[in-house]
Protein backbone atom coordinates (compact mmCIF):
# COMPACT_ATOMS: atom_id res chain seq x y z
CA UNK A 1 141.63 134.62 120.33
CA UNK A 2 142.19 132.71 123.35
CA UNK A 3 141.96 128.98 124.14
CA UNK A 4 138.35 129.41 126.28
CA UNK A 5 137.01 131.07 122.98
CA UNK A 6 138.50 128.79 120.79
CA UNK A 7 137.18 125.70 122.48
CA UNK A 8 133.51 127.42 122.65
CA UNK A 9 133.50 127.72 118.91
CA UNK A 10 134.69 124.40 118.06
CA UNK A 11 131.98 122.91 120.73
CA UNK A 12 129.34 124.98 119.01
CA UNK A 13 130.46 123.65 115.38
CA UNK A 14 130.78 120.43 116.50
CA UNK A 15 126.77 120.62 118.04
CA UNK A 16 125.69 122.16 114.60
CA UNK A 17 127.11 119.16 112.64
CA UNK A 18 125.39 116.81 114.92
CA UNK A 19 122.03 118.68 114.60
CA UNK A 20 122.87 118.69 110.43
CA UNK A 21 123.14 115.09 111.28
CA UNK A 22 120.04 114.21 112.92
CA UNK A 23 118.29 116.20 110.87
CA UNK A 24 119.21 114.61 108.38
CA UNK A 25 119.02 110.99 109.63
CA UNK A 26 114.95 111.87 110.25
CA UNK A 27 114.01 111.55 106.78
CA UNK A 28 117.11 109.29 105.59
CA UNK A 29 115.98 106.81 108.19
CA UNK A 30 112.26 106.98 107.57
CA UNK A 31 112.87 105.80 103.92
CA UNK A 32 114.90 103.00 105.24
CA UNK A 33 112.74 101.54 107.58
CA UNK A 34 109.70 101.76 105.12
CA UNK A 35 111.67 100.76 101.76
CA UNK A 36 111.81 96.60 100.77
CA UNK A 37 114.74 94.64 101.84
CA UNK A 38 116.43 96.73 104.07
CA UNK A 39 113.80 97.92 105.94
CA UNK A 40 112.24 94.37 106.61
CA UNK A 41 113.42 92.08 109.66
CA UNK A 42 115.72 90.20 107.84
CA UNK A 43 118.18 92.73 108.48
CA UNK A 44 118.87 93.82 112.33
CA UNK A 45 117.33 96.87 113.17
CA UNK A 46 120.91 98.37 114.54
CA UNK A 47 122.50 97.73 110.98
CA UNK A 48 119.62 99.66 109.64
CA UNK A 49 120.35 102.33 112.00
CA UNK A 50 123.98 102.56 111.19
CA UNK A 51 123.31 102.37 107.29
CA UNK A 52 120.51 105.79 107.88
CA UNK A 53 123.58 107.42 110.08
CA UNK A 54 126.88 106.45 107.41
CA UNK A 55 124.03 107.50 104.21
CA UNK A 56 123.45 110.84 106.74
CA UNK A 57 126.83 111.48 107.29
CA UNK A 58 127.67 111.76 103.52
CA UNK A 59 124.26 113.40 102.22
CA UNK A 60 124.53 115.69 105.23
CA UNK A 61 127.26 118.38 103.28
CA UNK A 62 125.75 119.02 100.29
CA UNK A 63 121.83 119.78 101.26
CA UNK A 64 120.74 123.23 102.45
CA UNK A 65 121.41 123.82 106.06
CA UNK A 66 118.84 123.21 108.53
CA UNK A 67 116.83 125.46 111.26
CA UNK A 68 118.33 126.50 114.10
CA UNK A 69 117.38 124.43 116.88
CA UNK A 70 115.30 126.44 119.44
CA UNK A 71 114.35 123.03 121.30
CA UNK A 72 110.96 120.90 121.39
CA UNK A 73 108.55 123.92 120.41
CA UNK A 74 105.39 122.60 118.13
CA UNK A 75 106.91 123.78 115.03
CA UNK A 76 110.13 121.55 115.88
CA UNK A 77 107.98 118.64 116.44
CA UNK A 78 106.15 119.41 112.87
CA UNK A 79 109.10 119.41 111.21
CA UNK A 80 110.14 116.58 112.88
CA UNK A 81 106.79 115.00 111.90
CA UNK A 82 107.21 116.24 108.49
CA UNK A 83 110.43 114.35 107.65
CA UNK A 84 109.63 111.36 108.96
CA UNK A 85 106.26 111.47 106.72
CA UNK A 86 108.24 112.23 103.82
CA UNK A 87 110.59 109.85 104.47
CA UNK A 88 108.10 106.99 105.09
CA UNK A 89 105.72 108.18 102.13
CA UNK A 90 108.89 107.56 99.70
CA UNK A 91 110.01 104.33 100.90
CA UNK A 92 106.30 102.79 101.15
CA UNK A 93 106.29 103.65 97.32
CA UNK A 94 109.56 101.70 96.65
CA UNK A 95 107.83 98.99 98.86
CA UNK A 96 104.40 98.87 96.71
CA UNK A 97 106.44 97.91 93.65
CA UNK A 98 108.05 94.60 95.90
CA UNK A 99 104.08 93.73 96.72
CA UNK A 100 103.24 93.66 92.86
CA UNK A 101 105.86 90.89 92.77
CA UNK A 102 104.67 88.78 95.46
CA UNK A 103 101.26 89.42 94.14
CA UNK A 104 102.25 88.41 91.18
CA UNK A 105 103.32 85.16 92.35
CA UNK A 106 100.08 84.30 94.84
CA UNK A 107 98.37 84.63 91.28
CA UNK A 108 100.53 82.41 90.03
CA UNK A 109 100.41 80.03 92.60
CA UNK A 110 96.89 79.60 92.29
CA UNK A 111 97.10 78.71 88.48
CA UNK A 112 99.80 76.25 88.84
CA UNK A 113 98.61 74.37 92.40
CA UNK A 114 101.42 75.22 94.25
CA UNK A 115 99.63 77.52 96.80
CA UNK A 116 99.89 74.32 99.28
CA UNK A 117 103.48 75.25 99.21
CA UNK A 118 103.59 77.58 102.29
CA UNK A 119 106.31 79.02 104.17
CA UNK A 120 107.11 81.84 106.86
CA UNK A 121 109.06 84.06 104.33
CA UNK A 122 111.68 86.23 107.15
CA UNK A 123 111.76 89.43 104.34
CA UNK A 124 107.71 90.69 104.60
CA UNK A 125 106.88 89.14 108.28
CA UNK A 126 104.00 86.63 107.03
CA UNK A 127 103.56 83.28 105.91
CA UNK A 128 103.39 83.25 102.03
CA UNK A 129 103.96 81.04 99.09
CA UNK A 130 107.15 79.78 97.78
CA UNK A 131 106.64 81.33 94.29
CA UNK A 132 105.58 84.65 95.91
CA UNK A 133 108.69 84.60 97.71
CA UNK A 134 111.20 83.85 94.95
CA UNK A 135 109.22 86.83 92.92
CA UNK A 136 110.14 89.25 96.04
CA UNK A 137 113.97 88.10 95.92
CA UNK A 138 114.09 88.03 91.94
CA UNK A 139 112.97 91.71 92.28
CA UNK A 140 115.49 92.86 95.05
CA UNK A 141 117.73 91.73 92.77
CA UNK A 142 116.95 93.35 89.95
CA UNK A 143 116.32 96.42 91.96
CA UNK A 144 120.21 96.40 92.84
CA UNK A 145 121.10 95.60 89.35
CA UNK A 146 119.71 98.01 87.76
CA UNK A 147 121.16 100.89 90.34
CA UNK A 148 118.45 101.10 92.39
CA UNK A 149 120.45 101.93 95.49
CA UNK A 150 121.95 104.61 93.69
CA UNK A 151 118.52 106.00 92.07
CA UNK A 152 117.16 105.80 95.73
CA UNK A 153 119.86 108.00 97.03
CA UNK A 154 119.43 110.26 94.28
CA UNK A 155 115.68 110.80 94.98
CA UNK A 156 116.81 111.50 98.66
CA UNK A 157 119.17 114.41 97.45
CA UNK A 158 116.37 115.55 95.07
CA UNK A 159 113.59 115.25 97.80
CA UNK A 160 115.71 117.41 100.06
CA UNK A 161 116.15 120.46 97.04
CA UNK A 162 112.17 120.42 96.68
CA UNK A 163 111.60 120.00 100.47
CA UNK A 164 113.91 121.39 101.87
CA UNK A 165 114.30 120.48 106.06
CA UNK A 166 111.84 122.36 108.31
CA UNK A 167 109.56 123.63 105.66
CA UNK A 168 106.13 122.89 104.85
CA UNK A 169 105.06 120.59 102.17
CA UNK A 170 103.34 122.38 99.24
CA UNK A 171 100.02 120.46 98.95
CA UNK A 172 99.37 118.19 101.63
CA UNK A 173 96.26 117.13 99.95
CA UNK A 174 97.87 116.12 96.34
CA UNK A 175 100.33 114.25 98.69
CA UNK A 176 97.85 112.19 100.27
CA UNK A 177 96.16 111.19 96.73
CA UNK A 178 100.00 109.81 95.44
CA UNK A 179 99.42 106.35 96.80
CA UNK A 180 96.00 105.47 96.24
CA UNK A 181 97.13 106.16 92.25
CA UNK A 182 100.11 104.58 92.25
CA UNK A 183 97.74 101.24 94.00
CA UNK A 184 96.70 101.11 90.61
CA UNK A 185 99.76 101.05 88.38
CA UNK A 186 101.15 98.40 90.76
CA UNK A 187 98.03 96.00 90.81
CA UNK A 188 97.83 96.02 87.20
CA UNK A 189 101.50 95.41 86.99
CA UNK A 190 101.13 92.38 88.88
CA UNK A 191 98.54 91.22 87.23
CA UNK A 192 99.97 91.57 83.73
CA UNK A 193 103.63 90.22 85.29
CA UNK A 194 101.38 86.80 86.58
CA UNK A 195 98.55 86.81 83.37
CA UNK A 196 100.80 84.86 80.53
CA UNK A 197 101.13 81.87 82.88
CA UNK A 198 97.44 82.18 84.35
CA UNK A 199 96.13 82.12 80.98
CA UNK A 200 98.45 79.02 80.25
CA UNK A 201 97.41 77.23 82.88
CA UNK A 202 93.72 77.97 82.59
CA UNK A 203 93.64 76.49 79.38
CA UNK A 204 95.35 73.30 80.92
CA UNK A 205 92.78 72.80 83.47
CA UNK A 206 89.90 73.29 80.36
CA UNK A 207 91.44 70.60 78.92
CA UNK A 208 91.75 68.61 81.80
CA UNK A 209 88.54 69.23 82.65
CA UNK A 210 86.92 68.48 79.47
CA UNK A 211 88.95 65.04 79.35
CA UNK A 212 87.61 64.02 82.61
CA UNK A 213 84.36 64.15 80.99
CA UNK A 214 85.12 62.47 77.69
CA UNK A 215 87.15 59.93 79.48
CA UNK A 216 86.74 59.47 83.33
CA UNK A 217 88.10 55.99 83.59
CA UNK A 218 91.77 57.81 82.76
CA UNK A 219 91.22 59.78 85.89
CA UNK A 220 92.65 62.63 84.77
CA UNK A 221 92.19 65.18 87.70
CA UNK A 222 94.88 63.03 89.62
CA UNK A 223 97.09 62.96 86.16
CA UNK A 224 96.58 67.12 85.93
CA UNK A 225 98.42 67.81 88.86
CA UNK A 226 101.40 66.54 88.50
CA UNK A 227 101.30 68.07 85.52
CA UNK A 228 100.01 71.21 86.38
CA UNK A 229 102.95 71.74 88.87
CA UNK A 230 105.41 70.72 86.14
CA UNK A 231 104.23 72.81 83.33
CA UNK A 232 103.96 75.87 85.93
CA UNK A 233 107.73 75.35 87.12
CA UNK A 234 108.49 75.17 83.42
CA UNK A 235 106.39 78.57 82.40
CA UNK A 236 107.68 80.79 85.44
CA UNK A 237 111.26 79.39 83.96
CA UNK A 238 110.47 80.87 80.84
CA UNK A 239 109.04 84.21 82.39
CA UNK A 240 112.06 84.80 84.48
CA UNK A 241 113.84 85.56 81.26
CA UNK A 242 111.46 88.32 79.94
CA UNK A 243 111.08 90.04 83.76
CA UNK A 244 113.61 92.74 83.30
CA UNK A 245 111.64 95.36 81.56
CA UNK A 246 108.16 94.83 83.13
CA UNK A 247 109.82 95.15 86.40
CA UNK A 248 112.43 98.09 85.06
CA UNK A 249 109.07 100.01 84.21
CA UNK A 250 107.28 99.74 87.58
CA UNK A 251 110.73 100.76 89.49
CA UNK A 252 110.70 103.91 87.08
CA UNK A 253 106.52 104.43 87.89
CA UNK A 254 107.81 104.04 91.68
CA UNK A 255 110.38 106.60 92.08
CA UNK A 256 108.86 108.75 90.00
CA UNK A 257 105.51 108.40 92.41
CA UNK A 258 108.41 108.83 95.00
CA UNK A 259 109.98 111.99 93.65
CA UNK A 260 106.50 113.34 93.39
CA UNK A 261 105.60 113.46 97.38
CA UNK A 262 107.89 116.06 98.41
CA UNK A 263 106.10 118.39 95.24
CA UNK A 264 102.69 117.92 96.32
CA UNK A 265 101.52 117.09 92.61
């Protein structure tokens, strides 16, 4: 074999790696930029980029090969479609399961009279409350704690054996229906994650209530505040301790919702 043939085969090798790559980096990518934490602006959009491309690079080997490029034909630009969708579809699950938190902590918020306490918070791209905030970070940390990085790249490697690149999903249909269900399994998480402390601090505005009425001279709506605020601070002290397995149950309801969009069902 001469050194003209040679080169031609390692040129075409090298081109089929990069096209394994790419391929690869469609549906790696999508998950990123939909998924909590790394795919919000807090983190520059060219780190996020090179994590989808190193994460590529080492999933890349071990899935099943991908089509053979035949350039920008319409089913190229399906497939392409395709695992971007499935890619975005799986992160905005992991997402959903962030949202219960902050949701979790508007209710709480409301309860406790701290919904005054407004800031731009850098991680969803709004202005929410302080409490809704620290519920988003307290989960992003358990997420890594409890392997969620690891679980996530899992489901990736999994997604890729039931889907595999540049074929079709098998009902686009059941697909579609995932999130809507999963909506519910995440609202009512939220709302059982905030309800101890609502309920706590219902019954301390009944009370305050009813002494403004048996005693109105003690001008006990200013007095409740204060109070309000501290016994709130103290409660979400006390529920930070017990958030492990509520929140360990939704991230297993999440990526199983996730592992279930590439099936269909």
């Amino acid at each position: 074999m001469d050194a003209a043939t040679q080169m031609a085969i390692d040129g075409q090798q090298a081109f089929a790696m990069i096209g394994t790559l790419l391929w690869t980096a469609l549906r790696v990518g999508a998950l990123l930029m939909a998924m909590p934490l790394i795919g919000t602006r807090a983190i520059p959009a060219r780190i996020r980029v090179m994590v989808a491309l190193v994460i590529s690079l080492a999933l890349a080997p071990l899935l099943p090969a991908p089509p053979e490029w035949r350039g920008f034909d319409a089913a190229t630009i399906l497939s392409i479609g395709r695992e971007l969708a499935v890619g975005a579809a799986m992160g905005f699950m992991l997402r959903l399961v962030f949202e219960a938190g902050a949701m979790a902590g508007e209710l709480i918020s409301q309860g406790t009279g701290l919904s005054f306490a407004q800031m731009s918070d850098p991680l969803r791209g709004v202005n929410s409350g302080v409490i809704a905030q620290w519920f988003y970070l307290a989960f992003g940390l358990l997420f890594f704690a409890a392997n969620g990085h690891l679980a996530m790249v899992s489901l990736l490697v999994h997604s890729y054996d039931m889907v595999p690149i540049g074929t079709a999903l098998p009902d686009v249909q059941a697909t579609l229906s995932i999130a809507p269900q999963f909506l519910a399994v995440v609202l009512r998480g939220a709302v059982t994650l905030a309800l101890p402390v609502m309920v706590a601090m219902l019954a301390v505005n009944l009370a305050f209530g009813a002494l403004s009425r048996a005693a109105p001279a003690l001008n006990p709506i200013q007095l409740g505040l204060p109070i309000s605020v501290l016994l709130g601070l103290l409660l979400i002290a006390v529920l930070a301790g017990e958030l492990g397995g509520p929140v360990q149950r939704l991230y297993d309801a999440a990526f199983e919702a996730a592992g279930q969009v590439p099936l269909g069902h």
